[in-house]
PDB file of N, CA and C in Angstrom:
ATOM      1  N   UNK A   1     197.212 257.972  98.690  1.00  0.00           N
ATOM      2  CA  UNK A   1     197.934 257.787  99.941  1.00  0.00           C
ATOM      3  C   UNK A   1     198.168 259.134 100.633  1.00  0.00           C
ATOM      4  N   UNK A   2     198.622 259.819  99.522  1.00  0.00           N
ATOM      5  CA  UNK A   2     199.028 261.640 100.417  1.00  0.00           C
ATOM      6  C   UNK A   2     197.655 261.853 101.177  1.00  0.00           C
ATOM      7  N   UNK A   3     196.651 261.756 100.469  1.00  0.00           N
ATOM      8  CA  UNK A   3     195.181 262.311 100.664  1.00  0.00           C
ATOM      9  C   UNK A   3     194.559 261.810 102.055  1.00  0.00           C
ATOM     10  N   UNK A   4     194.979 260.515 102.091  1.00  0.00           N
ATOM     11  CA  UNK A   4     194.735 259.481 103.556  1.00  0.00           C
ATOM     12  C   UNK A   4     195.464 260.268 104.165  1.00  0.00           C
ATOM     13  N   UNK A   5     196.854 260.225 104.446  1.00  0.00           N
ATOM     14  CA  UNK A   5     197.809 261.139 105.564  1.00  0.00           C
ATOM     15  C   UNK A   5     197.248 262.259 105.979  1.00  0.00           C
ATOM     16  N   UNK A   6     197.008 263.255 104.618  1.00  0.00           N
ATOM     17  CA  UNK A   6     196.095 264.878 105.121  1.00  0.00           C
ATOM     18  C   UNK A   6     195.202 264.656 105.799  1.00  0.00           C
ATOM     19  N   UNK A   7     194.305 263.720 105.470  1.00  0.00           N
ATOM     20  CA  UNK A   7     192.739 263.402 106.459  1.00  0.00           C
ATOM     21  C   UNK A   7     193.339 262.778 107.627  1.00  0.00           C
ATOM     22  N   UNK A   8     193.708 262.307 107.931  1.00  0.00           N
ATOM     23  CA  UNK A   8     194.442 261.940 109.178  1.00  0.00           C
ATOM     24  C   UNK A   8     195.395 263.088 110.232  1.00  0.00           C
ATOM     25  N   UNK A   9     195.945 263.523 109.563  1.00  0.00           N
ATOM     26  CA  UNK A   9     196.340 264.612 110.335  1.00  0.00           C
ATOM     27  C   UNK A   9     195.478 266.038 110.411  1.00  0.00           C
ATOM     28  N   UNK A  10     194.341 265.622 109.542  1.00  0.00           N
ATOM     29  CA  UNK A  10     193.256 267.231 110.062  1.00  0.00           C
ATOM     30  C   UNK A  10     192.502 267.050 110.741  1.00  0.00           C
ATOM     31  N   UNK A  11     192.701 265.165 111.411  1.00  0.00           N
ATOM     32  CA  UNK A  11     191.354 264.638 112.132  1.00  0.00           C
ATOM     33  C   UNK A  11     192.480 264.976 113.500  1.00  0.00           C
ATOM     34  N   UNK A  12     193.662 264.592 113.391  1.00  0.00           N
ATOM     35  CA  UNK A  12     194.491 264.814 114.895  1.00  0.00           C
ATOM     36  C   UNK A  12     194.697 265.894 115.068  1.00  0.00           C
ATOM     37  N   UNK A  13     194.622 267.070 114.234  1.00  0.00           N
ATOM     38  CA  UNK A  13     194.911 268.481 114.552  1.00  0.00           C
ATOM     39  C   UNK A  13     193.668 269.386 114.879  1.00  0.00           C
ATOM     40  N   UNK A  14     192.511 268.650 114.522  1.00  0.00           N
ATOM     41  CA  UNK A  14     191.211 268.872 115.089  1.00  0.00           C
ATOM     42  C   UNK A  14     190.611 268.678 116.453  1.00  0.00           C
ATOM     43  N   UNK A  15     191.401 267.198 116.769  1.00  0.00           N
ATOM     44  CA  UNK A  15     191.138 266.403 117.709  1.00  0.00           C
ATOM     45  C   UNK A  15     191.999 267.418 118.561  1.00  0.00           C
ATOM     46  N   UNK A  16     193.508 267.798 118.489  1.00  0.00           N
ATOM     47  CA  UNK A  16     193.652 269.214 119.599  1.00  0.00           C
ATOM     48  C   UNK A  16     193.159 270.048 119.816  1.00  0.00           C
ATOM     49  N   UNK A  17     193.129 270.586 119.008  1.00  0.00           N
ATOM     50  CA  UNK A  17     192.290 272.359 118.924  1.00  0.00           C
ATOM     51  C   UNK A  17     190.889 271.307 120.025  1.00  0.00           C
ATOM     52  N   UNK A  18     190.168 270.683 119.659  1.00  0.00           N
ATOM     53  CA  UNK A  18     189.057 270.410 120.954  1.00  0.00           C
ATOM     54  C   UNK A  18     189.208 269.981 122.178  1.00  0.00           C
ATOM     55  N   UNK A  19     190.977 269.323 121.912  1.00  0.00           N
ATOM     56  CA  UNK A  19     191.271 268.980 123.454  1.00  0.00           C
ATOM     57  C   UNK A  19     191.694 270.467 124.213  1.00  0.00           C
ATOM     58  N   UNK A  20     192.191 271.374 123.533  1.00  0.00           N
ATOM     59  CA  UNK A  20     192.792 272.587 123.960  1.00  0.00           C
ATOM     60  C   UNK A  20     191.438 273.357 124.328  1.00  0.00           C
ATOM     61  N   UNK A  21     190.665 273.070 123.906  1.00  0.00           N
ATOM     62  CA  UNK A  21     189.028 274.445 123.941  1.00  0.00           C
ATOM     63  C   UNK A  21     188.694 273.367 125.576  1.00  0.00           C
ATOM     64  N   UNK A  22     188.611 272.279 125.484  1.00  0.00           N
ATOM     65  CA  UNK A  22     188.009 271.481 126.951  1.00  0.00           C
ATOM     66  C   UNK A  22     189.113 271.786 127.917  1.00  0.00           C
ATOM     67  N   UNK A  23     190.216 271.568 127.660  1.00  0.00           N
ATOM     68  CA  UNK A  23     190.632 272.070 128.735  1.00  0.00           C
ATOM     69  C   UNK A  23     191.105 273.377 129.486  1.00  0.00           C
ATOM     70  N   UNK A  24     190.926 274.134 128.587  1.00  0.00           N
ATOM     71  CA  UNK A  24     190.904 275.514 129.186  1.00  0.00           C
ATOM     72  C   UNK A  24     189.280 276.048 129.740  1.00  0.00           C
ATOM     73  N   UNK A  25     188.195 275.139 128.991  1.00  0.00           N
ATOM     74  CA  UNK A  25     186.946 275.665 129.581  1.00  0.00           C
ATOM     75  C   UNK A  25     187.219 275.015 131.337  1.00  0.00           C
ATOM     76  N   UNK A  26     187.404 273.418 131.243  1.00  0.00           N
ATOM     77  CA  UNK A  26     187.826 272.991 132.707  1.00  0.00           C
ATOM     78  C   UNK A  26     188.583 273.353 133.632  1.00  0.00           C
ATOM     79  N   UNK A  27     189.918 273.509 133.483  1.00  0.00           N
ATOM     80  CA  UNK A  27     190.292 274.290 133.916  1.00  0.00           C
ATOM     81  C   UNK A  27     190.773 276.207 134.217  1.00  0.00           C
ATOM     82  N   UNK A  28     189.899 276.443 133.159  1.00  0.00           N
ATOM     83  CA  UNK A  28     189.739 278.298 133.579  1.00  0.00           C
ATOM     84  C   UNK A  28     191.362 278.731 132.792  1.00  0.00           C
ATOM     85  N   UNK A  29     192.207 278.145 131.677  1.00  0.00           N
ATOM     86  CA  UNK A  29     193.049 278.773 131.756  1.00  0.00           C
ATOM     87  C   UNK A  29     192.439 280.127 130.998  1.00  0.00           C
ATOM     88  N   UNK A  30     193.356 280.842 130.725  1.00  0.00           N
ATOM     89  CA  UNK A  30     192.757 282.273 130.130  1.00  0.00           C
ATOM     90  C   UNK A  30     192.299 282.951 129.907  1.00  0.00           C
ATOM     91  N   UNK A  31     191.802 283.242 131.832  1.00  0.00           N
ATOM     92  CA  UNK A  31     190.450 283.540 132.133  1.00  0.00           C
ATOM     93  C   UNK A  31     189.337 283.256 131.554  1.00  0.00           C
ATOM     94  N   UNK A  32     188.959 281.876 130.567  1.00  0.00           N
ATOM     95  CA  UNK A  32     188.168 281.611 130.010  1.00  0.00           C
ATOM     96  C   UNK A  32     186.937 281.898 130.327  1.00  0.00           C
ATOM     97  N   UNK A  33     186.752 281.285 131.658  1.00  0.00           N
ATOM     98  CA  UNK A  33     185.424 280.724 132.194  1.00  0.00           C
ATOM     99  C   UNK A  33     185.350 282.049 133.051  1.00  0.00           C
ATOM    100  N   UNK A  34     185.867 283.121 133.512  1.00  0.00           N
ATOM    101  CA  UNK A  34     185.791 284.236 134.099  1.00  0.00           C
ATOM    102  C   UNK A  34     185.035 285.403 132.868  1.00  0.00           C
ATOM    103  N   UNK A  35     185.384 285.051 131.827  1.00  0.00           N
ATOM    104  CA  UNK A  35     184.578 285.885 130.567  1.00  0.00           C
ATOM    105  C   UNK A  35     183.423 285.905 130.346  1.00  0.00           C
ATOM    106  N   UNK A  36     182.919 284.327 130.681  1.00  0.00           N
ATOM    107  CA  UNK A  36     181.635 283.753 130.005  1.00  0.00           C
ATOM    108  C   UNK A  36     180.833 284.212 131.325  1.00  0.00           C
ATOM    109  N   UNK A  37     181.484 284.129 132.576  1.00  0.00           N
ATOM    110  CA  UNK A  37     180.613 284.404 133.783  1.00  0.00           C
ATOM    111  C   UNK A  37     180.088 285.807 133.596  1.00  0.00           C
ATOM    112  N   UNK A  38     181.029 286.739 133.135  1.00  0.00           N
ATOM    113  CA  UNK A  38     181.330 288.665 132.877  1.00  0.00           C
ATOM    114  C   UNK A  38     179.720 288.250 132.204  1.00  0.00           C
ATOM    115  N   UNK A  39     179.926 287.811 130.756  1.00  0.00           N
ATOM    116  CA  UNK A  39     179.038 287.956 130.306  1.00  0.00           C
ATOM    117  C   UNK A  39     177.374 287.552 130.285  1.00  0.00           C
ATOM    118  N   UNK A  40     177.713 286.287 131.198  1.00  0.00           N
ATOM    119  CA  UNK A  40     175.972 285.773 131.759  1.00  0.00           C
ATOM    120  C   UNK A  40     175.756 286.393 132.896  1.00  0.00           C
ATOM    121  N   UNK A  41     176.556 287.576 133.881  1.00  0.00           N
ATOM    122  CA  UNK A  41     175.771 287.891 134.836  1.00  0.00           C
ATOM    123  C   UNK A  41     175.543 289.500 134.220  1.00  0.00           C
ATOM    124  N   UNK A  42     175.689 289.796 132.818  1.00  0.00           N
ATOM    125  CA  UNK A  42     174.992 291.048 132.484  1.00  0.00           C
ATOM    126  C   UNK A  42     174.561 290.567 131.031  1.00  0.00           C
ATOM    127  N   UNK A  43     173.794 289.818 130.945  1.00  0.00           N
ATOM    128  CA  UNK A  43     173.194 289.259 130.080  1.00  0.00           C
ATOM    129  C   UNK A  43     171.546 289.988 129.754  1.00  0.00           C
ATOM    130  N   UNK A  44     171.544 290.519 128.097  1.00  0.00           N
ATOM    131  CA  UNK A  44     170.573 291.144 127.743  1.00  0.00           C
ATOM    132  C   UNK A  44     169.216 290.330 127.990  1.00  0.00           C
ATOM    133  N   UNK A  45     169.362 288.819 128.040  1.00  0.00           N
ATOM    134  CA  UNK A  45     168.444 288.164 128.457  1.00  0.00           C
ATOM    135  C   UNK A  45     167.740 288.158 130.146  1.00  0.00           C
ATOM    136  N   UNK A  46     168.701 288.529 130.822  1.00  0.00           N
ATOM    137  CA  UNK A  46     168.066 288.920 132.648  1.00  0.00           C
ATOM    138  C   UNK A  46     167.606 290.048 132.517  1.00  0.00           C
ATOM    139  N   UNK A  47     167.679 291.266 131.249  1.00  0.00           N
ATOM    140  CA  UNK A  47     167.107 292.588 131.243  1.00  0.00           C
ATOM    141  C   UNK A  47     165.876 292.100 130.636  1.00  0.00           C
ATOM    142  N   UNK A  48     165.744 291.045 129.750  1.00  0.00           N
ATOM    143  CA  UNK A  48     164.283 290.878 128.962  1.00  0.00           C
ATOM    144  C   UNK A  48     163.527 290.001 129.799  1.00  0.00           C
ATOM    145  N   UNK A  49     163.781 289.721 130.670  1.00  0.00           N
ATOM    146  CA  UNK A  49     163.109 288.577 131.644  1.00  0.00           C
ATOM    147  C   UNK A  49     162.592 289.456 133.199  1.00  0.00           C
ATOM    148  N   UNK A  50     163.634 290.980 133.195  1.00  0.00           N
ATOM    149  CA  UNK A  50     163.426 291.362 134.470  1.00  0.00           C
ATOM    150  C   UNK A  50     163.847 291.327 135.633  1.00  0.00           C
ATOM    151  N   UNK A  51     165.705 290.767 135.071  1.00  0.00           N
ATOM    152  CA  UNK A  51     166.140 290.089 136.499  1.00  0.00           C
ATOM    153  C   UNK A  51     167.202 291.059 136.551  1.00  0.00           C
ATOM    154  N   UNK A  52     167.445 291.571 137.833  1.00  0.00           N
ATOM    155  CA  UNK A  52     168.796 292.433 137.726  1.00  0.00           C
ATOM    156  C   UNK A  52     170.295 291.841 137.516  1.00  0.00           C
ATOM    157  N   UNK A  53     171.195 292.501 137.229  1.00  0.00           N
ATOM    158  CA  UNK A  53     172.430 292.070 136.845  1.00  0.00           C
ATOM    159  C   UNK A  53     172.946 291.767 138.110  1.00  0.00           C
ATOM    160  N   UNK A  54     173.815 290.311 137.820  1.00  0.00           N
ATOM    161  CA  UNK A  54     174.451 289.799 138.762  1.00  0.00           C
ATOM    162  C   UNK A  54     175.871 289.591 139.168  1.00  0.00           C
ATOM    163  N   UNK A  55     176.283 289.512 140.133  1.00  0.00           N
ATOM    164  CA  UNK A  55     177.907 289.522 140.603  1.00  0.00           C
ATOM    165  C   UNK A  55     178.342 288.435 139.730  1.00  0.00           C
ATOM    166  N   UNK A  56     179.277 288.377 139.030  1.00  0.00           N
ATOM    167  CA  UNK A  56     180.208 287.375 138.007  1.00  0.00           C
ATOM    168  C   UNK A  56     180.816 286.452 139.200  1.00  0.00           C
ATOM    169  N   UNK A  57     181.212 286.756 140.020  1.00  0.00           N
ATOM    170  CA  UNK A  57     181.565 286.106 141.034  1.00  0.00           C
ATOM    171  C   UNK A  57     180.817 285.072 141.691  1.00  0.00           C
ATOM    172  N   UNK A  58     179.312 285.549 141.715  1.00  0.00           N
ATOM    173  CA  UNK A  58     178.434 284.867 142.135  1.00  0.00           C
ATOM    174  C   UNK A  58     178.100 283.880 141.419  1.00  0.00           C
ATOM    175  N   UNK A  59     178.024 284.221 140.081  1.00  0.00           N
ATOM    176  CA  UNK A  59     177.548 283.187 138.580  1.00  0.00           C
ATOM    177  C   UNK A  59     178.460 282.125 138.779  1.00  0.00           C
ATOM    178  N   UNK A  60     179.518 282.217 138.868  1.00  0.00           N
ATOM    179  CA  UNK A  60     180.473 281.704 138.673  1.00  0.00           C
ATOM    180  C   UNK A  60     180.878 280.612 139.783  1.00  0.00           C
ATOM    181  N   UNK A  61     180.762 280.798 141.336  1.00  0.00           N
ATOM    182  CA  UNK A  61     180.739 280.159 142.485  1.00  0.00           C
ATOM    183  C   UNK A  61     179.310 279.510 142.494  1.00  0.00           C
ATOM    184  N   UNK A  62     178.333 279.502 141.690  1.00  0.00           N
ATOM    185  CA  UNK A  62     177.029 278.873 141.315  1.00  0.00           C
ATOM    186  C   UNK A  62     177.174 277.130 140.951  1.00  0.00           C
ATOM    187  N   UNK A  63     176.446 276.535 141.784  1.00  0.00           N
ATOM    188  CA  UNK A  63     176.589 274.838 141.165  1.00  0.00           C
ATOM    189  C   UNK A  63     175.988 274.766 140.182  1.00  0.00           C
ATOM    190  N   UNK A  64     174.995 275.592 139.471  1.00  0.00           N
ATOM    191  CA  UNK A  64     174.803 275.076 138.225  1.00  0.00           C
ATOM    192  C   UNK A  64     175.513 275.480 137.011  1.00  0.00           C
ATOM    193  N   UNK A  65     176.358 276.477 136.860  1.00  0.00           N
ATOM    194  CA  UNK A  65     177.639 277.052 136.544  1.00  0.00           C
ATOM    195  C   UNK A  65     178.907 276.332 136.516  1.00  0.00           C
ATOM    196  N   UNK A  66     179.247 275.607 137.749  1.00  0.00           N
ATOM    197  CA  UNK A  66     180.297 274.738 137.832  1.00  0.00           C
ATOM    198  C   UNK A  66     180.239 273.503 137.204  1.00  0.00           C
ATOM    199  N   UNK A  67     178.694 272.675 137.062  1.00  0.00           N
ATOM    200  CA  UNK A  67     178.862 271.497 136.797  1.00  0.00           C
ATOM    201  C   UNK A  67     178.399 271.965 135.660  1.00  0.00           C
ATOM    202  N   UNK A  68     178.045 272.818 134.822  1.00  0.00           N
ATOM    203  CA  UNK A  68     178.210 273.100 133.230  1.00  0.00           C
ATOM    204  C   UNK A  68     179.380 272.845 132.840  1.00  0.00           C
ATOM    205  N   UNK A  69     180.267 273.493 133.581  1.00  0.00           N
ATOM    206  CA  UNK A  69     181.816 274.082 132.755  1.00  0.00           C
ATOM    207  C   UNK A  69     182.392 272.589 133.128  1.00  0.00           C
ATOM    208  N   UNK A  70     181.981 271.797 133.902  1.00  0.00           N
ATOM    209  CA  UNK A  70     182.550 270.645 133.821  1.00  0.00           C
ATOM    210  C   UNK A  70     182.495 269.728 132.915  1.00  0.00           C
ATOM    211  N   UNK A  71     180.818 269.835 132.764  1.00  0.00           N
ATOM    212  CA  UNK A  71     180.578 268.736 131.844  1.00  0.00           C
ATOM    213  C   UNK A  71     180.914 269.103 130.487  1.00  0.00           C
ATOM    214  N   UNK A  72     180.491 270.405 130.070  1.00  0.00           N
ATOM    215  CA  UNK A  72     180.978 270.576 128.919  1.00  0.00           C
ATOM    216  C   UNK A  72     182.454 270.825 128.433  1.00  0.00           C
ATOM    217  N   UNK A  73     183.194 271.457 129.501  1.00  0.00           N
ATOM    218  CA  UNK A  73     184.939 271.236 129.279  1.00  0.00           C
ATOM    219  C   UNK A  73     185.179 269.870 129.653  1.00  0.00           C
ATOM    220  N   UNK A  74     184.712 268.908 130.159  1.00  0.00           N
ATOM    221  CA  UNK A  74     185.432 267.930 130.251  1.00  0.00           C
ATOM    222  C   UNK A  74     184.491 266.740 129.002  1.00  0.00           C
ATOM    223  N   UNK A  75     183.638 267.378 128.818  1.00  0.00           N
ATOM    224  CA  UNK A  75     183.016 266.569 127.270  1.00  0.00           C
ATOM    225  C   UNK A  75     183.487 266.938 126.108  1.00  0.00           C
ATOM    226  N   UNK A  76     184.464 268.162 125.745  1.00  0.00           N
ATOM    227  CA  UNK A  76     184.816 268.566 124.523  1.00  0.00           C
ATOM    228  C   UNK A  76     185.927 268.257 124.977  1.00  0.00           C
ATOM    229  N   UNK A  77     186.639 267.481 126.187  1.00  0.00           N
ATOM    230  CA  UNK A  77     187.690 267.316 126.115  1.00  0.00           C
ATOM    231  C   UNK A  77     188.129 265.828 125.594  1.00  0.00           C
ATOM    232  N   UNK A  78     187.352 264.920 126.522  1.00  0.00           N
ATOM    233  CA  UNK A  78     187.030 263.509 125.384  1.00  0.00           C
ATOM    234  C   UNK A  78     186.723 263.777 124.389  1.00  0.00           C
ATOM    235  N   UNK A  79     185.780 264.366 123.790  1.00  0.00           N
ATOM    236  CA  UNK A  79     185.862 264.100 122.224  1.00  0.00           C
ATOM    237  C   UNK A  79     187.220 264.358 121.569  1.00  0.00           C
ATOM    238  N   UNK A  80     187.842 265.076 121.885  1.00  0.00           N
ATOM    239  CA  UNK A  80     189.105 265.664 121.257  1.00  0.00           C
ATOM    240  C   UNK A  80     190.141 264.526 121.529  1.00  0.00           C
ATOM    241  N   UNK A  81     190.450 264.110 122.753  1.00  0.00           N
ATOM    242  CA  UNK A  81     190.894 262.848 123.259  1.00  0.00           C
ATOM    243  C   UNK A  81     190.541 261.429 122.546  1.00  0.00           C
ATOM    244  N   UNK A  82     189.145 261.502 121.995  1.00  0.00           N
ATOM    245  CA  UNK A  82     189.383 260.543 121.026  1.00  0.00           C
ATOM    246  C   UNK A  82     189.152 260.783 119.768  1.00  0.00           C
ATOM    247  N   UNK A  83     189.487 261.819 119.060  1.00  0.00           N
ATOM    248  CA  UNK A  83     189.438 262.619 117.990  1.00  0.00           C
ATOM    249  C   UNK A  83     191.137 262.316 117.781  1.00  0.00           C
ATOM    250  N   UNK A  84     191.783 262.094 118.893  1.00  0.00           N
ATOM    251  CA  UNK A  84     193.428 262.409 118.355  1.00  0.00           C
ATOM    252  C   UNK A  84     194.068 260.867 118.436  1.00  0.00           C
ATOM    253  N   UNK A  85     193.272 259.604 119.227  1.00  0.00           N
ATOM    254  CA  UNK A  85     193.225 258.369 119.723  1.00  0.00           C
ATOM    255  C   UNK A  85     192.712 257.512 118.027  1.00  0.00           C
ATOM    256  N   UNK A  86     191.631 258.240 117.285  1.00  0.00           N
ATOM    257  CA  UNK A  86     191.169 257.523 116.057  1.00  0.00           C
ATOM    258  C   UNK A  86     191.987 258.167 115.619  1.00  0.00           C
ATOM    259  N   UNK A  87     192.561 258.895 115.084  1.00  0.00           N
ATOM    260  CA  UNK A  87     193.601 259.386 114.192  1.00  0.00           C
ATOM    261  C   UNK A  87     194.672 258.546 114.406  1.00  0.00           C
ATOM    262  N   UNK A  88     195.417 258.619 115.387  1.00  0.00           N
ATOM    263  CA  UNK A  88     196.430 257.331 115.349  1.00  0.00           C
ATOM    264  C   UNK A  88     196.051 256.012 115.196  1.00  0.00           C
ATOM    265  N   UNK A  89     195.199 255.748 115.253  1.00  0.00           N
ATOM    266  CA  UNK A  89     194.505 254.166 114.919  1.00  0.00           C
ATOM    267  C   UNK A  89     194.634 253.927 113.345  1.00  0.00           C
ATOM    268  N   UNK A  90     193.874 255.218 112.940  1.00  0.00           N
ATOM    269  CA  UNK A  90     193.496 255.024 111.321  1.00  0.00           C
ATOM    270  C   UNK A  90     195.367 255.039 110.643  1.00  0.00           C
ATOM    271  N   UNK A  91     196.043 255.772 111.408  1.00  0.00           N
ATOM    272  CA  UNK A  91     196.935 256.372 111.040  1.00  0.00           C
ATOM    273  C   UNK A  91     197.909 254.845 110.903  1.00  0.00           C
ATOM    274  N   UNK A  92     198.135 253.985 112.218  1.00  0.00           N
ATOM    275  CA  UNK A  92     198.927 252.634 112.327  1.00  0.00           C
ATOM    276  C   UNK A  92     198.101 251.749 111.370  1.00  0.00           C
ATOM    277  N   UNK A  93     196.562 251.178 111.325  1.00  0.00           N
ATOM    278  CA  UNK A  93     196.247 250.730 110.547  1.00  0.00           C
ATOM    279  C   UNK A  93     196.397 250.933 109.215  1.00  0.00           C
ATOM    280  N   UNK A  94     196.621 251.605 108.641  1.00  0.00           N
ATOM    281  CA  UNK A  94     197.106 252.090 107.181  1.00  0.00           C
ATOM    282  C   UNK A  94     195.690 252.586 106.708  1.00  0.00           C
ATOM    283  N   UNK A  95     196.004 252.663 105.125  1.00  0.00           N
ATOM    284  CA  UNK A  95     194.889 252.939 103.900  1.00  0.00           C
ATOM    285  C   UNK A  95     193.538 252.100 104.092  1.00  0.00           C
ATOM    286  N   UNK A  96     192.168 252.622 104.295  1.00  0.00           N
ATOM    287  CA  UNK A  96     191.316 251.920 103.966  1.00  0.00           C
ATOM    288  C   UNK A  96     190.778 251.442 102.760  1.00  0.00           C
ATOM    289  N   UNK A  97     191.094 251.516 101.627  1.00  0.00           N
ATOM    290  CA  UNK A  97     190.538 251.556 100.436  1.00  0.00           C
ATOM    291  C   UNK A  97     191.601 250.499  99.584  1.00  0.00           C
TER     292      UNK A  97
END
C-alpha cells in the first residue's frame, strides 16, 4: 500500500515539474524562451552551414520559432496536466493489485 501511494505521488510530482517546464516554455517566464533564442541565433551549427549570426530578437519574433515554443510548451504542458489528472484517478480509485 505505502509503495502504491509513493508511485502515485512521483507520478503527480512528475506530472508538475512538466506542467512547470510547459509553462514557462509558453509563456517565457524566466526568460526562458529569450535563452534558447540567445542561443539558436549564435548557433555553432549557422557557422557549419555558413550562415551568419542572427539578431535573438529576430529568432525569436520568427513564426517558426513561435509556433515551436507553442506547440512544444503547450504539449509538455498537457502531458503534465494529465500526468497530475492520472495520478489522482489512480490515487481515488485505490490499489490495483
Amino acid at each position: 500500500m505505502v509503495r502504491w501511494i509513493l508511485q502515485i505521488l512521483a507520478l503527480v510530482g512528475f506530472g508538475v515539474l512538466l506542467g512547470f517546464i510547459g509553462l514557462t516554455m509558453t509563456l517565457n517566464l524566466f526568460d526562458f524562451v529569450d535563452s534558447w533564442s540567445r542561443q539558436l541565433s549564435r548557433s555553432s551549427l549557422n557557422r557549419l552551414w555558413g550562415l551568419p549570426d542572427q539578431d535573438p530578437a529576430g529568432v525569436r519574433q520568427g513564426p517558426g520559432f513561435q509556433f515551436a515554443r507553442f506547440l512544444v510548451g503547450g504539449g509538455v504542458l498537457l502531458l503534465g496536466a494529465a500526468a497530475i489528472v492520472g495520478g489522482i484517478v489512480l490515487l481515488v480509485q485505490g490499489p490495483l493489485d
